[in-house]
Structure formats: C-alpha cells, structure tokens
N, C-alpha and C. Protein backbone atom coordinates (compact mmCIF):
# COMPACT_ATOMS: atom_id res chain seq x y z
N UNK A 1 0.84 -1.19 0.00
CA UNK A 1 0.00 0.00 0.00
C UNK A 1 0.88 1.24 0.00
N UNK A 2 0.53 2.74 -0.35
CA UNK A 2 1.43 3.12 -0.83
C UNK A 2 0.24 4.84 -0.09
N UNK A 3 0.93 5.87 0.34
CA UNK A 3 0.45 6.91 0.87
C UNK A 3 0.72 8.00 0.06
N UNK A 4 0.49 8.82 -0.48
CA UNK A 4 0.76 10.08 -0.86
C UNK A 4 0.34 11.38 -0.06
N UNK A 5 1.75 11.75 0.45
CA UNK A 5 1.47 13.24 0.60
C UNK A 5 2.06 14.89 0.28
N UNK A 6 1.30 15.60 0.21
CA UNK A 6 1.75 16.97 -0.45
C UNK A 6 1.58 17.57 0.63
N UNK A 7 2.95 18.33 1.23
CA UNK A 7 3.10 19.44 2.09
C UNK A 7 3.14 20.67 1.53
N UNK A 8 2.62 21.89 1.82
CA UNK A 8 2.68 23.02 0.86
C UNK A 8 2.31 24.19 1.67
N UNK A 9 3.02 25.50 1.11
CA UNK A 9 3.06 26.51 2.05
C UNK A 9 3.86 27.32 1.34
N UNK A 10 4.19 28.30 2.19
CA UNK A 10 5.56 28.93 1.69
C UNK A 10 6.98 29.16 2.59
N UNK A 11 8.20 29.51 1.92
CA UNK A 11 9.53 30.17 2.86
C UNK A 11 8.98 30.04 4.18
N UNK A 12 9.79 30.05 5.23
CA UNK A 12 9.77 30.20 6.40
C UNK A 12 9.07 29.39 7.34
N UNK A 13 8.26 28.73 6.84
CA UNK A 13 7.24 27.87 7.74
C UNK A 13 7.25 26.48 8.03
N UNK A 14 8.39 25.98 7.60
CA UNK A 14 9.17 24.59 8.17
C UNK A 14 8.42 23.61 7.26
N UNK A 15 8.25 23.84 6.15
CA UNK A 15 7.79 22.38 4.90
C UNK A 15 8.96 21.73 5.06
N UNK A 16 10.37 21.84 5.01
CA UNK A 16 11.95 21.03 4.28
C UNK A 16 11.37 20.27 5.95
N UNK A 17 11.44 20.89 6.79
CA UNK A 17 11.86 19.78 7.83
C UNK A 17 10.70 19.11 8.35
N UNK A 18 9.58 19.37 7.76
CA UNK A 18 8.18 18.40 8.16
C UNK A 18 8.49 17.24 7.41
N UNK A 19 8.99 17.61 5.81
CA UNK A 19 9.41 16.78 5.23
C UNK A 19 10.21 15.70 5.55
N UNK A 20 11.39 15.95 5.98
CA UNK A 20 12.33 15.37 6.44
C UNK A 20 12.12 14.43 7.61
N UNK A 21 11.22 15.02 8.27
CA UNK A 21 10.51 14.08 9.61
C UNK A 21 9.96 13.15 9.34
N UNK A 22 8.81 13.40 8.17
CA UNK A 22 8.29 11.95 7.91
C UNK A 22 9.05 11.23 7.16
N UNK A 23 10.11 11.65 6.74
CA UNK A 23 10.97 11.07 5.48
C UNK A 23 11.80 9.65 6.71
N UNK A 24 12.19 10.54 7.74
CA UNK A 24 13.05 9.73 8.54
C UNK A 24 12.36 9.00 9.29
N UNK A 25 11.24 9.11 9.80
CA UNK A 25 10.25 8.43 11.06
C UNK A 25 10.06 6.90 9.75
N UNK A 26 9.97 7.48 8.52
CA UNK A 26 9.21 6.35 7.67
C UNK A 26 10.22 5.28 7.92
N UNK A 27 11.61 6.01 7.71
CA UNK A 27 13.10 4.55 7.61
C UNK A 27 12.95 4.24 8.58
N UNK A 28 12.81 5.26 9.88
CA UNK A 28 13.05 4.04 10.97
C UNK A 28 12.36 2.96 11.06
N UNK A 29 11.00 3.08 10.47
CA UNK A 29 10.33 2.24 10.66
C UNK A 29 9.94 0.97 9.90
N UNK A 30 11.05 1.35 8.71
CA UNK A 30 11.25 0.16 7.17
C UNK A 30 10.65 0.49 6.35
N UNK A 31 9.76 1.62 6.53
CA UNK A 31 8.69 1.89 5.07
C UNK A 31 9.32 2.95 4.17
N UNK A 32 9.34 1.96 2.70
CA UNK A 32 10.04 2.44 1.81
C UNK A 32 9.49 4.31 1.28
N UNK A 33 10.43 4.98 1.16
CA UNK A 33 9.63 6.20 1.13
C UNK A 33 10.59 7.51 0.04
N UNK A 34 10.08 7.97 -0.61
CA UNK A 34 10.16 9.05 -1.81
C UNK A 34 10.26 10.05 -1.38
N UNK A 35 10.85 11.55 -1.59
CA UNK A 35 10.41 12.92 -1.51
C UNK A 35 11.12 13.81 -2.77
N UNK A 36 10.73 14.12 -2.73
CA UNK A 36 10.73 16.01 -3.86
C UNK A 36 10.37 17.14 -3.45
N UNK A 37 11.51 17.87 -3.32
CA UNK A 37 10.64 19.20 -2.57
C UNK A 37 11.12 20.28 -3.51
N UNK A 38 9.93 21.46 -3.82
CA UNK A 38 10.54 22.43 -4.80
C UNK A 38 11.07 24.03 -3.16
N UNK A 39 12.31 23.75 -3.34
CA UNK A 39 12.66 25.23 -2.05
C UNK A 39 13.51 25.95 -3.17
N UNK A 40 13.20 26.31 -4.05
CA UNK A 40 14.21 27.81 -4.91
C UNK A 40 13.10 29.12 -5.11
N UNK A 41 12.24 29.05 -4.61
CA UNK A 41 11.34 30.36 -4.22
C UNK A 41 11.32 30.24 -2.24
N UNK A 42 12.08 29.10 -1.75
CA UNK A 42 11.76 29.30 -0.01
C UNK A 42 12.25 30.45 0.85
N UNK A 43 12.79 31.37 0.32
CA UNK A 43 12.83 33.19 0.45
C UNK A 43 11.55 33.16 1.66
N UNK A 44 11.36 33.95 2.54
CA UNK A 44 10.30 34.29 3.30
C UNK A 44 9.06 34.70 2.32
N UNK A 45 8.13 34.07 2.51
CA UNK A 45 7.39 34.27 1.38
C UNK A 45 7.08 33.74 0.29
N UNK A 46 8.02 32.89 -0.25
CA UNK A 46 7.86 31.94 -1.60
C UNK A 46 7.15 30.88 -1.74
N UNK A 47 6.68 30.30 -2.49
CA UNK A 47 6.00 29.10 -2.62
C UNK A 47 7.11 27.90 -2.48
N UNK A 48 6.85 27.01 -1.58
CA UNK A 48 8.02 25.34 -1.32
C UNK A 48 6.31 24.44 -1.22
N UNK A 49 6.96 23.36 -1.46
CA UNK A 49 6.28 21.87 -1.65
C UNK A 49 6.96 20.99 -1.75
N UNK A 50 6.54 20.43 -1.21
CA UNK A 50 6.83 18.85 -1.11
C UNK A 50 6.38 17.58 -1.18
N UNK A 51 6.41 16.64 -1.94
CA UNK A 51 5.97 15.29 -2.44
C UNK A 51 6.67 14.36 -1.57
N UNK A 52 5.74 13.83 -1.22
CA UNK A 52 6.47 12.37 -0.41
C UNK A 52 5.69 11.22 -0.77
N UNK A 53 6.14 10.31 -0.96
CA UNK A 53 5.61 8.76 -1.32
C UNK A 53 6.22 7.90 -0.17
N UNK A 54 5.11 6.81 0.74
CA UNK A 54 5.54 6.25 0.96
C UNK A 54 5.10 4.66 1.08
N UNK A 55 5.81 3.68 0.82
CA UNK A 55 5.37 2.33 0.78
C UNK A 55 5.96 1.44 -0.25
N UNK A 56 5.69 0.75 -0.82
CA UNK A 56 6.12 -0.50 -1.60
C UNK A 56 6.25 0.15 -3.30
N UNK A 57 6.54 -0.72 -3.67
CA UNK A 57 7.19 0.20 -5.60
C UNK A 57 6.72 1.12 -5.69
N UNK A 58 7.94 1.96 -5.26
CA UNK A 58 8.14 3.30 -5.92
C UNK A 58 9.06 3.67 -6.73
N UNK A 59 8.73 4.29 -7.86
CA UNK A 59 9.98 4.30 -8.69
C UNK A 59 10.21 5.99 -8.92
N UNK A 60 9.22 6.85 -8.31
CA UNK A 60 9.74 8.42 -8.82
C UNK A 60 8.36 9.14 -7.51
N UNK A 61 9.72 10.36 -6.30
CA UNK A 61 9.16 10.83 -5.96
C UNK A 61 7.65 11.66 -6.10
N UNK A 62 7.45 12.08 -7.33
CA UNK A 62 6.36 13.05 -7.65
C UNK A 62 5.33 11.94 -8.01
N UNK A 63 4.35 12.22 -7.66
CA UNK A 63 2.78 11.62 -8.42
C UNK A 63 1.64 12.49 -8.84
N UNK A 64 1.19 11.96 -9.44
CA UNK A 64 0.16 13.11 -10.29
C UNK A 64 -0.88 13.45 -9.69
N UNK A 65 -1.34 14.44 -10.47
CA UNK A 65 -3.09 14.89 -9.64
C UNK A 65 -4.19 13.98 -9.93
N UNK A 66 -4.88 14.20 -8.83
CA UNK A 66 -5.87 13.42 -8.49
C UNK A 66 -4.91 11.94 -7.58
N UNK A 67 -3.81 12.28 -6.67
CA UNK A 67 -3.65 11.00 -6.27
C UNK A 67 -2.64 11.20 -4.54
N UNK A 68 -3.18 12.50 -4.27
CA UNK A 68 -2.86 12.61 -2.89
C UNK A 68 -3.66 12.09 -2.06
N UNK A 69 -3.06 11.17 -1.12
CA UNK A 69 -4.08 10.98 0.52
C UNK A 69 -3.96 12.05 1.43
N UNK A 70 -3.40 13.32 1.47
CA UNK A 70 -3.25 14.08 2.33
C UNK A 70 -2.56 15.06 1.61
N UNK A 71 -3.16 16.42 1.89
CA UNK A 71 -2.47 17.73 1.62
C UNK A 71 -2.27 18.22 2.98
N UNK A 72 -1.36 18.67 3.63
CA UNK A 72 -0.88 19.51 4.67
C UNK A 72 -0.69 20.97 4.01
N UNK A 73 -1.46 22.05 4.33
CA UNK A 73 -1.61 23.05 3.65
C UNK A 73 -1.44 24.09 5.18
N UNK A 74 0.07 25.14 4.78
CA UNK A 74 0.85 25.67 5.50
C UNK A 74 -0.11 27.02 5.50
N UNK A 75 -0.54 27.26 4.44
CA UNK A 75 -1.22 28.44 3.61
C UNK A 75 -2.23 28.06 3.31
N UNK A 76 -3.29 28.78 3.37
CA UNK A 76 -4.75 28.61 2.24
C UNK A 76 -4.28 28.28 0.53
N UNK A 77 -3.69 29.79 0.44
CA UNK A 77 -4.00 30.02 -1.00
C UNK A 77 -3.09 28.82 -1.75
N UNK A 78 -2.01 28.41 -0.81
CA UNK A 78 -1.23 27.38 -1.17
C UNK A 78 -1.68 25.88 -1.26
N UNK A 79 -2.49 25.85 -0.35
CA UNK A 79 -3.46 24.58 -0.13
C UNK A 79 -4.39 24.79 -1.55
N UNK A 80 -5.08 26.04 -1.60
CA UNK A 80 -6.05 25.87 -3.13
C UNK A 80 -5.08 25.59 -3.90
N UNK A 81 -4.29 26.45 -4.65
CA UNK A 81 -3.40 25.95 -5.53
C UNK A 81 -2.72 24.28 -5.67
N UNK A 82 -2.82 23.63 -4.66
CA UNK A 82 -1.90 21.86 -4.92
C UNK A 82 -3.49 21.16 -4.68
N UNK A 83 -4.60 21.92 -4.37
CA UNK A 83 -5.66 20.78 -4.67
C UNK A 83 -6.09 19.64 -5.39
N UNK A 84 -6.09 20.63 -7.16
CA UNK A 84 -5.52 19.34 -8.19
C UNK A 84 -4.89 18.30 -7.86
N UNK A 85 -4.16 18.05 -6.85
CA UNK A 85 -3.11 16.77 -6.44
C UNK A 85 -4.14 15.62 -5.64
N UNK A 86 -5.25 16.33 -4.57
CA UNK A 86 -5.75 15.27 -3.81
C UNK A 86 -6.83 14.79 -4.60
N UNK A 87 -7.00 13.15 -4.21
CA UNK A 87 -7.63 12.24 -5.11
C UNK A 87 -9.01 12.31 -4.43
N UNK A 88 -9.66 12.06 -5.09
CA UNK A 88 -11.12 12.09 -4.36
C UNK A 88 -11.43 11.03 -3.28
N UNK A 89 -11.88 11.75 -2.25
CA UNK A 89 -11.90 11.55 -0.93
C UNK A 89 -10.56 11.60 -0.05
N UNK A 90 -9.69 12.24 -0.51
CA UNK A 90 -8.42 12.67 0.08
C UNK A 90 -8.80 13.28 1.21
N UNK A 91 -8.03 13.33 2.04
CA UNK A 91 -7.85 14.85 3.13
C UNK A 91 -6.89 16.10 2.89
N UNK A 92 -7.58 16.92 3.75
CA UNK A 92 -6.78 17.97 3.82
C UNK A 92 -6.86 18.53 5.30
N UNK A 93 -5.43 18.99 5.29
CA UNK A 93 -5.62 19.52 6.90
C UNK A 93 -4.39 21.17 6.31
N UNK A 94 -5.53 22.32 6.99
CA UNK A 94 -4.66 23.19 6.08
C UNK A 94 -4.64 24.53 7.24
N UNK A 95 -3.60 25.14 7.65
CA UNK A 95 -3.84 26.29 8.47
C UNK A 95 -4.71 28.12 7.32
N UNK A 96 -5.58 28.32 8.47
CA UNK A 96 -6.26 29.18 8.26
C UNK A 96 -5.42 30.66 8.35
N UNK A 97 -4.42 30.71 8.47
CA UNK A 97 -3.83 32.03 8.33
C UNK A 97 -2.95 31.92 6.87
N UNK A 98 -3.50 33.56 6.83
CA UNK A 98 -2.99 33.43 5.13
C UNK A 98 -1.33 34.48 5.47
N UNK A 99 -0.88 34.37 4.33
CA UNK A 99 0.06 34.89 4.21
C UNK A 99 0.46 36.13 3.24
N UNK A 100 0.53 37.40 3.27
CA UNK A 100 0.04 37.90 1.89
C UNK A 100 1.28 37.57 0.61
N UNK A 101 1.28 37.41 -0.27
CA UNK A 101 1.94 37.20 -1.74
C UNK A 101 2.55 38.60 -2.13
N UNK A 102 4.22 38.82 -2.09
CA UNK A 102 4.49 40.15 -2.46
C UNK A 102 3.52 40.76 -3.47
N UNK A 103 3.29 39.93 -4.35
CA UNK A 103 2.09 40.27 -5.77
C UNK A 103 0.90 40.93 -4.90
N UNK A 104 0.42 40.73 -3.81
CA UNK A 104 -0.65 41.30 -3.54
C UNK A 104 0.23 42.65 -2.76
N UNK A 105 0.53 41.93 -2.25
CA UNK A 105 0.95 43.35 -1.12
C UNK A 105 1.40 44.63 -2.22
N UNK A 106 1.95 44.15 -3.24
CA UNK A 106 2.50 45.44 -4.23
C UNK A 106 1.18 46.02 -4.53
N UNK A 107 -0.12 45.06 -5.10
CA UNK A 107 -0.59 45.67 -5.84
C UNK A 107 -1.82 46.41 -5.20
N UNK A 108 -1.85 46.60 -3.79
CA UNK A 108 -2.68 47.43 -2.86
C UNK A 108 -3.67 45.69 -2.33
N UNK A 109 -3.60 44.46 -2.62
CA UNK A 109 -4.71 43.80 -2.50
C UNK A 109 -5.03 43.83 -1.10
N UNK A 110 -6.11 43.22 -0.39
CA UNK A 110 -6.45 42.92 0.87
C UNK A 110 -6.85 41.11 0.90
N UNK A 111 -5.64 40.61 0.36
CA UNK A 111 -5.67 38.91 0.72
C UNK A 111 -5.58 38.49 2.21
N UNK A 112 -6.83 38.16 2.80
CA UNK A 112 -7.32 37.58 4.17
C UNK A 112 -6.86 36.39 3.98
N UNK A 113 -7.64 35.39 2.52
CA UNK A 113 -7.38 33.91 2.94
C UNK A 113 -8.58 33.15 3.13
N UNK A 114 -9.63 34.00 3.48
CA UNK A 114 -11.38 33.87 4.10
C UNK A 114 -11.83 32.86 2.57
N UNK A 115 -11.68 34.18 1.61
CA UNK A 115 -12.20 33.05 0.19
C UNK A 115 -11.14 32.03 -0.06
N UNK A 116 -10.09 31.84 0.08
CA UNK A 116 -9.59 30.30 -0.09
C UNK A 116 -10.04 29.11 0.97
N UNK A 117 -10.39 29.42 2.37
CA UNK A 117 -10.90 28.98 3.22
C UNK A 117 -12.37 28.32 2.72
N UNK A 118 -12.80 29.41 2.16
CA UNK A 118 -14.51 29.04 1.69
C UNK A 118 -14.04 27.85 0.50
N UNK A 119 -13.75 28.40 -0.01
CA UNK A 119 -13.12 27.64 -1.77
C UNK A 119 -12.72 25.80 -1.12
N UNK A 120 -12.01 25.90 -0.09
CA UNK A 120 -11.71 24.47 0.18
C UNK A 120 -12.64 23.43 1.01
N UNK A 121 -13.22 24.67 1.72
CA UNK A 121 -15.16 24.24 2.40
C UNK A 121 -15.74 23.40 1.09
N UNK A 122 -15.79 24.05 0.67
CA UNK A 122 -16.68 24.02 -0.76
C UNK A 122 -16.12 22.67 -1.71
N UNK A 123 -15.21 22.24 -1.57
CA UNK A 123 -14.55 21.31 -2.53
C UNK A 123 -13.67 19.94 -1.64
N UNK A 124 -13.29 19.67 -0.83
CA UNK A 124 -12.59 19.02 0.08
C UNK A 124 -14.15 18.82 1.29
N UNK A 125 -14.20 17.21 0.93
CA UNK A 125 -15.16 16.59 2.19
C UNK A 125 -14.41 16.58 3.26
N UNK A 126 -13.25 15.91 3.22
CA UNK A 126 -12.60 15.62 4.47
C UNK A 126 -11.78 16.53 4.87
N UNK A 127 -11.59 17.86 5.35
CA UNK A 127 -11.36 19.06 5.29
C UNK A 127 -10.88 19.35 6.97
N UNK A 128 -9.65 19.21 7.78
CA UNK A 128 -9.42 19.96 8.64
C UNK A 128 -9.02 21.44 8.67
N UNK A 129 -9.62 22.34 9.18
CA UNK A 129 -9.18 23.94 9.00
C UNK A 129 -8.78 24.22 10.60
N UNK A 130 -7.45 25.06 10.47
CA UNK A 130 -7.12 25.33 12.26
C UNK A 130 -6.25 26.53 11.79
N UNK A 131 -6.23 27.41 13.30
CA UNK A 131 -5.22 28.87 13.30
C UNK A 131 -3.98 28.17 13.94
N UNK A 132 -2.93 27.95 13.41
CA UNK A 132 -2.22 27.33 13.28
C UNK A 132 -1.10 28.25 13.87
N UNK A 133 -1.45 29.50 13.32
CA UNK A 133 -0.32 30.89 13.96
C UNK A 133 -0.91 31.30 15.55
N UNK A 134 -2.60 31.03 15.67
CA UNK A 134 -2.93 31.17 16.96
C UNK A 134 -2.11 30.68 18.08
N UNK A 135 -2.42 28.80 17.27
CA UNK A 135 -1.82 28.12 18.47
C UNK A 135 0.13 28.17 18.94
N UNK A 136 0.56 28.88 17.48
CA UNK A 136 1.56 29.50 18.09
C UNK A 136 2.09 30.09 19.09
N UNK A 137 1.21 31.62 18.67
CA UNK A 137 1.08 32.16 20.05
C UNK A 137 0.96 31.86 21.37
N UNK A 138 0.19 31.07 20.95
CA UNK A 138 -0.46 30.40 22.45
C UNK A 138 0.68 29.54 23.42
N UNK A 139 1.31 28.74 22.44
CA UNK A 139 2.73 27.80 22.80
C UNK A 139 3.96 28.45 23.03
N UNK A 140 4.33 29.66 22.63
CA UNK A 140 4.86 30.79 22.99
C UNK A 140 6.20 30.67 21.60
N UNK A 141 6.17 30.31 20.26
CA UNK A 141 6.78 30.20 19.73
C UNK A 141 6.36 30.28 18.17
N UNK A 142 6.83 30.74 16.94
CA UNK A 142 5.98 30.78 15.66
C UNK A 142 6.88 29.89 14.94
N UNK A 143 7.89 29.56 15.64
CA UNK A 143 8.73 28.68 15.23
C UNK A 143 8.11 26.73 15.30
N UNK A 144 7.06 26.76 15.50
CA UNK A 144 6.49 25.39 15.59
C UNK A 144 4.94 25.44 14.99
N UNK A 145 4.89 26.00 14.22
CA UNK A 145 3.84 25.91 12.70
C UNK A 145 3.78 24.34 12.44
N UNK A 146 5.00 24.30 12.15
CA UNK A 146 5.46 22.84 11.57
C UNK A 146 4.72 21.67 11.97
N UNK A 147 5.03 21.57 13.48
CA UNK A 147 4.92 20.50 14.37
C UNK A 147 3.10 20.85 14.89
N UNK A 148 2.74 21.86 14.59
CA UNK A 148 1.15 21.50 15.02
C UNK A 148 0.68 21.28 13.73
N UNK A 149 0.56 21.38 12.52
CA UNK A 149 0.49 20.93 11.24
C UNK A 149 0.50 19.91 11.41
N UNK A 150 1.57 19.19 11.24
CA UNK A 150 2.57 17.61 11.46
C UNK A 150 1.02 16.93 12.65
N UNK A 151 1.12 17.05 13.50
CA UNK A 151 0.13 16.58 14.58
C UNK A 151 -1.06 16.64 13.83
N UNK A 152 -1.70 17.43 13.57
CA UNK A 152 -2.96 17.66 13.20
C UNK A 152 -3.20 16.41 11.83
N UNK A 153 -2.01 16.77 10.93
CA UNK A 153 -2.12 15.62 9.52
C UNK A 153 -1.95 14.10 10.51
N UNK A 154 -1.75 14.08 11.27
CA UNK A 154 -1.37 12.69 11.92
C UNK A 154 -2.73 12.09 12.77
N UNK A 155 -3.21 12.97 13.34
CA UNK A 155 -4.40 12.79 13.93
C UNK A 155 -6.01 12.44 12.63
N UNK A 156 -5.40 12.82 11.35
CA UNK A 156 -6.50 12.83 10.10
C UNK A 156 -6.35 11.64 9.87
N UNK A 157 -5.09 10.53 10.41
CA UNK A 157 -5.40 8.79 10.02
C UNK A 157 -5.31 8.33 9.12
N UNK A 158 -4.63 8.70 8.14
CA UNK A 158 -3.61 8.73 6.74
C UNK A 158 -1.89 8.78 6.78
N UNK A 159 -1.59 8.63 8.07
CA UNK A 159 0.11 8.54 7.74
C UNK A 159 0.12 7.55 8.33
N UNK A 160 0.86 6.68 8.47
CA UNK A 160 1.22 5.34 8.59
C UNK A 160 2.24 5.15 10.31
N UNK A 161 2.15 6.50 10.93
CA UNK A 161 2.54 6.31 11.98
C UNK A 161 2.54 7.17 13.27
N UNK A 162 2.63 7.25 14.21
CA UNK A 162 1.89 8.15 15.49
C UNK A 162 2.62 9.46 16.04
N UNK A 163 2.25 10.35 16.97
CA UNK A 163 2.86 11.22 17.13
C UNK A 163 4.28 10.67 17.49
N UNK A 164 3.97 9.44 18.68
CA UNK A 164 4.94 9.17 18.96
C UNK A 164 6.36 8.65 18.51
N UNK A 165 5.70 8.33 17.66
CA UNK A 165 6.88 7.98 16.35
C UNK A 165 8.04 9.21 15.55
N UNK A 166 7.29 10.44 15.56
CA UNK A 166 7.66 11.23 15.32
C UNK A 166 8.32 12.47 16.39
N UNK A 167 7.93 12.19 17.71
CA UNK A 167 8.74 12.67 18.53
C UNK A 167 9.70 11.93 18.85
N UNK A 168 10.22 10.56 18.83
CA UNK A 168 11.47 9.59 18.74
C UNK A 168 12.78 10.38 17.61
N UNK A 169 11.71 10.26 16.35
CA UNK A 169 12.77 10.43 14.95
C UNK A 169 13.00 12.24 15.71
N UNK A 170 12.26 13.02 15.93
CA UNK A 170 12.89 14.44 16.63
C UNK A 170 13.84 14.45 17.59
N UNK A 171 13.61 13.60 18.30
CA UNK A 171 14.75 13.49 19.53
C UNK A 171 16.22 13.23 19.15
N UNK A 172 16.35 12.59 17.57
CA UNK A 172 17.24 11.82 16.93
C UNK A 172 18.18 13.01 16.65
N UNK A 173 16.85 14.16 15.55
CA UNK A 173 17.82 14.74 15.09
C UNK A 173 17.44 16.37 15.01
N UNK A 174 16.46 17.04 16.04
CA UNK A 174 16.35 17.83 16.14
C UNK A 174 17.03 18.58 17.37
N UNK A 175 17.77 19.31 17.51
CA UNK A 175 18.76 20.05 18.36
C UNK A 175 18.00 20.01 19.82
N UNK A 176 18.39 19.48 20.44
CA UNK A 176 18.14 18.96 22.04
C UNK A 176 17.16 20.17 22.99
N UNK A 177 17.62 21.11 22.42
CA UNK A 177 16.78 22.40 23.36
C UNK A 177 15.34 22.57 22.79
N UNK A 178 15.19 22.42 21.37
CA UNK A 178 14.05 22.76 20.70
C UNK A 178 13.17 21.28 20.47
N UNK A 179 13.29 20.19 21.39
CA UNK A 179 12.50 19.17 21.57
C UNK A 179 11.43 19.35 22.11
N UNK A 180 11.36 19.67 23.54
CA UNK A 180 10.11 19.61 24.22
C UNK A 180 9.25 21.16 23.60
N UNK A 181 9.39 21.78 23.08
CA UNK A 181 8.32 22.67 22.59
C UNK A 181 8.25 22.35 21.41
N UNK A 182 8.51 21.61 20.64
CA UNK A 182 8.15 21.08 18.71
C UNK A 182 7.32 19.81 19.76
N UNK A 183 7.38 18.98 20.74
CA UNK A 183 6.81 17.98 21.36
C UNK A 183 5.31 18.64 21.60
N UNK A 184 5.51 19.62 22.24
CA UNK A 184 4.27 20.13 22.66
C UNK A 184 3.43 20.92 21.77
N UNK A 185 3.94 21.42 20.63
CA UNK A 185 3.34 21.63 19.69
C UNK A 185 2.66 20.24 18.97
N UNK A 186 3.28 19.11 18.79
CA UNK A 186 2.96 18.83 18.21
C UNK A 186 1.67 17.05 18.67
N UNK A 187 1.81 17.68 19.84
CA UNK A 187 0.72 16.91 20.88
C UNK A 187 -0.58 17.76 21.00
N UNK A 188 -0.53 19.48 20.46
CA UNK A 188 -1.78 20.33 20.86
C UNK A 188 -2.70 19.51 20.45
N UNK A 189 -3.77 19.75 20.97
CA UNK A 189 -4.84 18.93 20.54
C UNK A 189 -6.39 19.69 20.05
N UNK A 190 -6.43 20.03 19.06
CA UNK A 190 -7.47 20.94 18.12
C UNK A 190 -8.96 20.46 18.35
C-alpha cells in the first residue's frame, strides 16, 4: 500500500523539515519512502512543496493529480493551488492564516485567505481547518507551525505512523533544546 502526501506553504514555515521528519520516522520504521521538494522560491514568502511517497514500488518521488491521501496546507492560498493533487476523498488539513503574496501586497490587494478557506469548504469533504499561527502564540513560539500541522495531519489517520513515532525520529535529530516545545506543539490537541 502506498500513501501520498503533499506538504505546501511557503519560505519560512518549516515544509523542508516536516518533510524530512516523515521522510526519517518512515526509515526508521522500514517503510520504503520518496520525496521532492521544490525550495528555490523558499525566500520568506515563496511558494516550497513537497511530495512524499511512501510504501512498496516506488519508482519516482512526484505523483500526479488526483492521487494525494493528504495535503498539509501551511497556507490557504497554497493549499487551493496543490488541490488538483488530492484524489477524491483525500484529506486535507490546512492552516487558516494566510500569508500575503508580495504580488498582492504590491498591488494594494487585501488577501485575508477567508475566500480560499470558503473555496476548500466548498470542494474538500474531508477538510481539517485550524489557526495554526494562533496556536503559536499560544505555545509561545511561531517557530512550531510545523509541528502543530505535522500533529494535526497525523491525527486525520492517513500517515502510517503516530505522534509518537515522530517525537522519537525528533529526539534523533532535532537540536536537544528545541524538543520539548516542537513535542508540545505537536501533541496540541485541536
């Protein structure tokens, strides 16, 4: 059996190393696993993604649209945009704070994020929506986006393995001080 997922967002908001987490939690655990990530726009602000495959014959990180089990959507407008990818009856678990697009900000726009929010209401059955920058705040760090994302896609019952699994592979190789708050981020419970 074989999982597909698309992480997506932009610069700054920890896609490379969500990536990398499930990339590594998967080996530890023997399941054969793929990634592709596009980071040459990951500038604060840019569009990054990431493809991960994981399970039995795989022969090429990327898979086509219509064949994601899970979008992790960092961004709205970023989440609308990689929709094309999830297969019908896919999930999505996508944070509700938008980010504005230099393109808007130049051109006077007022991008909230509200209509991409509606837009994925509207099209995605299996649809988690959360303030993702709230619960930041709240945890006292904006530096763990990542890890309540990560939790939240894990709790949707489409990745192949538990929080706990993924606070092990962190302990491995995430810098010793910044464990127990990526832990506790990524235990919040929505």
């Amino acid at each position: 059996m074989q999982t597909n997922i698309l992480i997506c967002g932009v610069g700054g908001q920890g896609i490379v190393l969500t990536s990398k987490l499930i990339a590594a939690t998967a080996m530890a655990h023997k399941i054969p696993v793929m990634s592709a990530e596009t980071i040459g726009m990951a500038q604060k602000g840019g569009s990054v993604f990431s493809f991960l495959r994981l399970g039995d014959d795989l022969h090429c990180p990327m898979f086509p649209e219509k064949s994601a089990d899970i979008i992790i959507g960092f961004e709205p407008a970023e989440a609308v945009r990689m929709l094309p990818y999830l297969k019908d009856g896919g999930k999505a678990v996508v944070n509700t704070h938008a980010i504005m697009p230099v393109t808007a900000a130049l051109s006077g726009s007022n991008y909230t994020g509200t209509e991409m929010t509606d837009y994925l209401q509207k099209h995605v059955a299996a649809l988690t929506l959360l303030d993702a920058d709230a619960i930041c705040r709240e945890i006292g760090s904006p530096k763990v986006l990542n890890m309540i994302m990560l939790g939240a896609a894990i709790r949707a019952n489409v990745l192949p393995f538990t929080i706990g699994d993924i606070e092990e592979t962190m302990r491995a190789t995430v810098k010793p001080q910044f464990v127990e708050m990526n832990c506790k981020a990524l235990e919040y419970q929505i």
